[in-house]
C-alpha atoms as a PDB file:
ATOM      1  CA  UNK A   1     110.103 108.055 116.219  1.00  0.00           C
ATOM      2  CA  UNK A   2     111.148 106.628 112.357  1.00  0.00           C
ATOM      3  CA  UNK A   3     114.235 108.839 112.695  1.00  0.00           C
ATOM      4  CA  UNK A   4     115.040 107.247 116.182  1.00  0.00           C
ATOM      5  CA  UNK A   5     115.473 104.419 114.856  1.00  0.00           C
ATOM      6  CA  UNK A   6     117.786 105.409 112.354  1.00  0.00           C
ATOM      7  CA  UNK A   7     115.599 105.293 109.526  1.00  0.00           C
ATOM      8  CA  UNK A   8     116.120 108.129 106.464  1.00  0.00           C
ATOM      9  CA  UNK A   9     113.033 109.703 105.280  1.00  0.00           C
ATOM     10  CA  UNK A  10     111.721 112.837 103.939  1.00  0.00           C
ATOM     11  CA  UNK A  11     108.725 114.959 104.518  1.00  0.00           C
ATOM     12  CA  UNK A  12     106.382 115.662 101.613  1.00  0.00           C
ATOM     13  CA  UNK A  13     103.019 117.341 101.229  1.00  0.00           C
ATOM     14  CA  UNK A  14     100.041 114.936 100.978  1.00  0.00           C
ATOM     15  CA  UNK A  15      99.324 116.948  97.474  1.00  0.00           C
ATOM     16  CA  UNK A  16     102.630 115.872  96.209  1.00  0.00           C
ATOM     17  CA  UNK A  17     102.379 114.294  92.624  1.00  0.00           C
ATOM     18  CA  UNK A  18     103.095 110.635  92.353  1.00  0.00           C
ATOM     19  CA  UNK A  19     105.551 111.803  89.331  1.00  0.00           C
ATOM     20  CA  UNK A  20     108.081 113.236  92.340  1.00  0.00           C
ATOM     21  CA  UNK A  21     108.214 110.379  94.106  1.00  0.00           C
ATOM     22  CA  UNK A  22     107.837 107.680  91.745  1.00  0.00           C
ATOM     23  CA  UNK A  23     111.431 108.072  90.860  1.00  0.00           C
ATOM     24  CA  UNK A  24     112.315 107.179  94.591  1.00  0.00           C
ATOM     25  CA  UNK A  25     113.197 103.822  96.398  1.00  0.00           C
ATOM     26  CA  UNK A  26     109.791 104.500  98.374  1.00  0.00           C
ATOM     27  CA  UNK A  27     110.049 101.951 101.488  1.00  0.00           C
ATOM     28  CA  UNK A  28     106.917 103.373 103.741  1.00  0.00           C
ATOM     29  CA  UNK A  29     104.753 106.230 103.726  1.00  0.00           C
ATOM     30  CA  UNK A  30     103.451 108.286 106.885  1.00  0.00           C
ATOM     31  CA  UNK A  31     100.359 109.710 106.288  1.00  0.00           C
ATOM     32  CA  UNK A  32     100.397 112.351 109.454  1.00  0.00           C
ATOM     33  CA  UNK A  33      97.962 114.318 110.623  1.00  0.00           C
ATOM     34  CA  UNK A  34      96.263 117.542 110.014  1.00  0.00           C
ATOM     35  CA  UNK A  35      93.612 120.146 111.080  1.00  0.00           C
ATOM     36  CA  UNK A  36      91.216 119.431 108.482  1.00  0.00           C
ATOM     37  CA  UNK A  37      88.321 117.045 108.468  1.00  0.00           C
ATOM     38  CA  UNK A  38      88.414 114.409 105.650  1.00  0.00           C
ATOM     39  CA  UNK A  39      84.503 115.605 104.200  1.00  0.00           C
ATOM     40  CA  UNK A  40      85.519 119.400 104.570  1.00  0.00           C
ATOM     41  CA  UNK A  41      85.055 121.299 101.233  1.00  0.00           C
ATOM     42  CA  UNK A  42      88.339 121.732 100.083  1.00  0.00           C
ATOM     43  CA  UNK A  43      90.253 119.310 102.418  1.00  0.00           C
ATOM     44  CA  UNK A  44      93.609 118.002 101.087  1.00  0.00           C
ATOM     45  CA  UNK A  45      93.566 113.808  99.605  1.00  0.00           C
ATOM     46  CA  UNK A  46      95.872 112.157  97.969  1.00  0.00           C
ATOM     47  CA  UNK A  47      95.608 111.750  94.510  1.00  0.00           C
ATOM     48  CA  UNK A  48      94.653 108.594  92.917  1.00  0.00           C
ATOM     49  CA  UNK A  49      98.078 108.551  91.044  1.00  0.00           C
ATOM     50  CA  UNK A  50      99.778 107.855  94.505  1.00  0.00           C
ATOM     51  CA  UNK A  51      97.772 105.572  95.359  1.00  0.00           C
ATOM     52  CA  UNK A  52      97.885 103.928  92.517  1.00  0.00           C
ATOM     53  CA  UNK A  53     101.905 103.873  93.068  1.00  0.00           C
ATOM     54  CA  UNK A  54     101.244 102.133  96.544  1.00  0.00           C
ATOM     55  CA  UNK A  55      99.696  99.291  95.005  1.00  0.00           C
ATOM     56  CA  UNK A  56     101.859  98.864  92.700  1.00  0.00           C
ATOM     57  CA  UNK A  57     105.141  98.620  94.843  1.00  0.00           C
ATOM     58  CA  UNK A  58     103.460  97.063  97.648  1.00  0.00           C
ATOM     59  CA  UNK A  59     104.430 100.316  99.555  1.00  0.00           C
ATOM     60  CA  UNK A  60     102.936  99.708 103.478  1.00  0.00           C
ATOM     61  CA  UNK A  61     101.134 102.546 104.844  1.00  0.00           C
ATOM     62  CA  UNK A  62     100.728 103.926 108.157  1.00  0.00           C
ATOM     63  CA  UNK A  63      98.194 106.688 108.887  1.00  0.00           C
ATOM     64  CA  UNK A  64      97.633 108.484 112.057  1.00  0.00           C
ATOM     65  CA  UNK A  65      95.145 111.276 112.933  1.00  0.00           C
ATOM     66  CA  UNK A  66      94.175 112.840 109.385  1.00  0.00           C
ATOM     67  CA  UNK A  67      96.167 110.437 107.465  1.00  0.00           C
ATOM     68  CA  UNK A  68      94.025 107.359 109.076  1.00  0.00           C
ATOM     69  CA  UNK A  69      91.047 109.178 108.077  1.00  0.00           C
ATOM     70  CA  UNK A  70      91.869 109.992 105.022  1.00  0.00           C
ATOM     71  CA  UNK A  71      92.800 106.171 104.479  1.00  0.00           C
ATOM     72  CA  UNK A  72      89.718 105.063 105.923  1.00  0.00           C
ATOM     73  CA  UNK A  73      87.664 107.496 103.452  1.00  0.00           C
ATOM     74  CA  UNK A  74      89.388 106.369 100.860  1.00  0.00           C
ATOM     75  CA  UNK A  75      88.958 102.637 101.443  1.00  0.00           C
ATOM     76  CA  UNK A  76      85.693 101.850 102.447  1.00  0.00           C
ATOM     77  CA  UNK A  77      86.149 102.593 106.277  1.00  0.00           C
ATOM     78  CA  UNK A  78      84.119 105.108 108.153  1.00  0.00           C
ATOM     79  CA  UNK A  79      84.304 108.521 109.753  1.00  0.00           C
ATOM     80  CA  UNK A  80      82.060 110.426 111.112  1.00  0.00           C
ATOM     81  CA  UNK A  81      82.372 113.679 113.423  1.00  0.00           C
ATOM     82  CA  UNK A  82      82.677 113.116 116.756  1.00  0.00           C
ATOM     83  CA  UNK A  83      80.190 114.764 119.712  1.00  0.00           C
ATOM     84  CA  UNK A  84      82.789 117.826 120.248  1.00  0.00           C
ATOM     85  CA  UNK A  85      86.154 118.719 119.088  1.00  0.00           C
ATOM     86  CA  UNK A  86      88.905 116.915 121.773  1.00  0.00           C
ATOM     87  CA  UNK A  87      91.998 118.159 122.879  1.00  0.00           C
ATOM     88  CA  UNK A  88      95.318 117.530 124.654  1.00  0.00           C
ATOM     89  CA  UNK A  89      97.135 114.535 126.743  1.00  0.00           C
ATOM     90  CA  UNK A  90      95.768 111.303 125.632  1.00  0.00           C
ATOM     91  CA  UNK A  91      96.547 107.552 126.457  1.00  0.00           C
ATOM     92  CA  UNK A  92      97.324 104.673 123.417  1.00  0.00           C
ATOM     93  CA  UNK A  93      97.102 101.644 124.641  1.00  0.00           C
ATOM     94  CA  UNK A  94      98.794  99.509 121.432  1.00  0.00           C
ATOM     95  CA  UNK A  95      96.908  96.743 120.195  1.00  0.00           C
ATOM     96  CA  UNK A  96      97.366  93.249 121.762  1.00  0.00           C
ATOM     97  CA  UNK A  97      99.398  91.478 119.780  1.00  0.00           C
ATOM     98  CA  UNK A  98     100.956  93.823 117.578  1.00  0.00           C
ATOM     99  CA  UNK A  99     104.251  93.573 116.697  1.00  0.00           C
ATOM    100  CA  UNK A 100     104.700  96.600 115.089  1.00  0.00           C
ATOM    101  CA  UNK A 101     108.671  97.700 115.371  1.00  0.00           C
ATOM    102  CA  UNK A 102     106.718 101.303 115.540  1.00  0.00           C
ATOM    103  CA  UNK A 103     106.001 100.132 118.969  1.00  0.00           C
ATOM    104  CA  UNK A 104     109.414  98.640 120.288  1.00  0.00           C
ATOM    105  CA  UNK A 105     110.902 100.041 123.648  1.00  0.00           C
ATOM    106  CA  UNK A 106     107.732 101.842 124.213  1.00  0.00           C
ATOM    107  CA  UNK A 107     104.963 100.765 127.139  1.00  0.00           C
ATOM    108  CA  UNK A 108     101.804  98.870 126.501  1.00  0.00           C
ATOM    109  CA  UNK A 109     100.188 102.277 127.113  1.00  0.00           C
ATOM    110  CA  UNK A 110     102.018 105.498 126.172  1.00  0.00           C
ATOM    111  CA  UNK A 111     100.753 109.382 126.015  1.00  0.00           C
ATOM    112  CA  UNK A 112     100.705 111.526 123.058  1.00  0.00           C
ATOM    113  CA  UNK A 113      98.682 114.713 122.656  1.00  0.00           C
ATOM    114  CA  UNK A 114      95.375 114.903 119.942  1.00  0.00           C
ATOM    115  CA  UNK A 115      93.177 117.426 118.784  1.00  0.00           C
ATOM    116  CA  UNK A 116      90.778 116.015 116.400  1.00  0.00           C
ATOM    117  CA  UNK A 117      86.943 116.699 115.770  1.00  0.00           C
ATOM    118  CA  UNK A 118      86.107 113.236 113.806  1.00  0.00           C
ATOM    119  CA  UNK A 119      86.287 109.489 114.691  1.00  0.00           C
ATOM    120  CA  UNK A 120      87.061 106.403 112.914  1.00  0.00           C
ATOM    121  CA  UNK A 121      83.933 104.313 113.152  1.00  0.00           C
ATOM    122  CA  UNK A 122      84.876 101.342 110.967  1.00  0.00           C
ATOM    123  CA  UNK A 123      88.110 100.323 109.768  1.00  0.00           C
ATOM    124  CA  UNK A 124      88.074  99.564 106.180  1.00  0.00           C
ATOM    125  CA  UNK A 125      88.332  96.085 104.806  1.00  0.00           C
ATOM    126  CA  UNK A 126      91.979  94.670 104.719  1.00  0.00           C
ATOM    127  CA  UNK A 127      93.276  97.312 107.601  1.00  0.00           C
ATOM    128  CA  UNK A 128      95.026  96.433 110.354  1.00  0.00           C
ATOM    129  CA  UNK A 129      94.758  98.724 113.365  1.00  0.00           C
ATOM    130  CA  UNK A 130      97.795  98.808 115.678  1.00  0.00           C
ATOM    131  CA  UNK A 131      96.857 101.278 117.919  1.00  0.00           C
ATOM    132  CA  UNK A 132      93.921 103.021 119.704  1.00  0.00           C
ATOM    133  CA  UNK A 133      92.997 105.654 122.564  1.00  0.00           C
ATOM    134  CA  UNK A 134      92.932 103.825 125.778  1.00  0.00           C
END
């Protein structure tokens, strides 16, 4: 979607060190998602260093699946796991009133797949949610 809107960007790990991008005209960050569950021994965060970065520049941040969980664990949200693992077409319905350019051209309501095993139970402090399963 970023790069249909003509946007340049560039894929990284979520382990990458803050040193490789701090030399960078950072804009955004995607935090995507990922099969792991934020509490899992030996589940991949992002080091304080970039986070430390994203304060500093102001850098917006936009998580989705893993990435929102790992935002909300980091922040003061909560996740928890949900009753069974869930898997394939879902509905997002996007958030009255958001007027996120993430959203533009798209349908109130839109389908895109999941597969997760954990839930966001509290956003943390600050957040602002755009979107959410219908």
């Amino acid at each position: 979607r970023v790069r249909e809107m003509n946007v340049y960007c560039e894929l990284y790990s979520c382990l990458v060190p803050a040193s490789e991008l701090a030399p960078h005209n950072i804009t955004a960050i995607i935090l995507s998602g990922g099969p792991n569950s934020v509490y899992e021994e030996g589940a991949p965060h992002v080091s304080p260093e970039i986070w430390t970065l994203i304060k500093e520049r102001s850098i917006p941040v936009l998580g989705i699946c893993y990435g929102m969980q790992e935002l909300a664990h980091v922040f003061g949200g909560k996740v928890a796991p949900g009753l069974e693992r869930e898997y394939g077409k879902a509905m997002v319905n996007r958030i009255e009133g958001c007027d996120s350019k993430l959203f533009e051209g798209l349908p109130e309501e839109f389908q895109m797949w999941m597969s997760h095993g954990d839930k966001l139970h509290k956003v943390p402090e600050g957040f602002k949610k755009v979107g959410e399963l219908a």
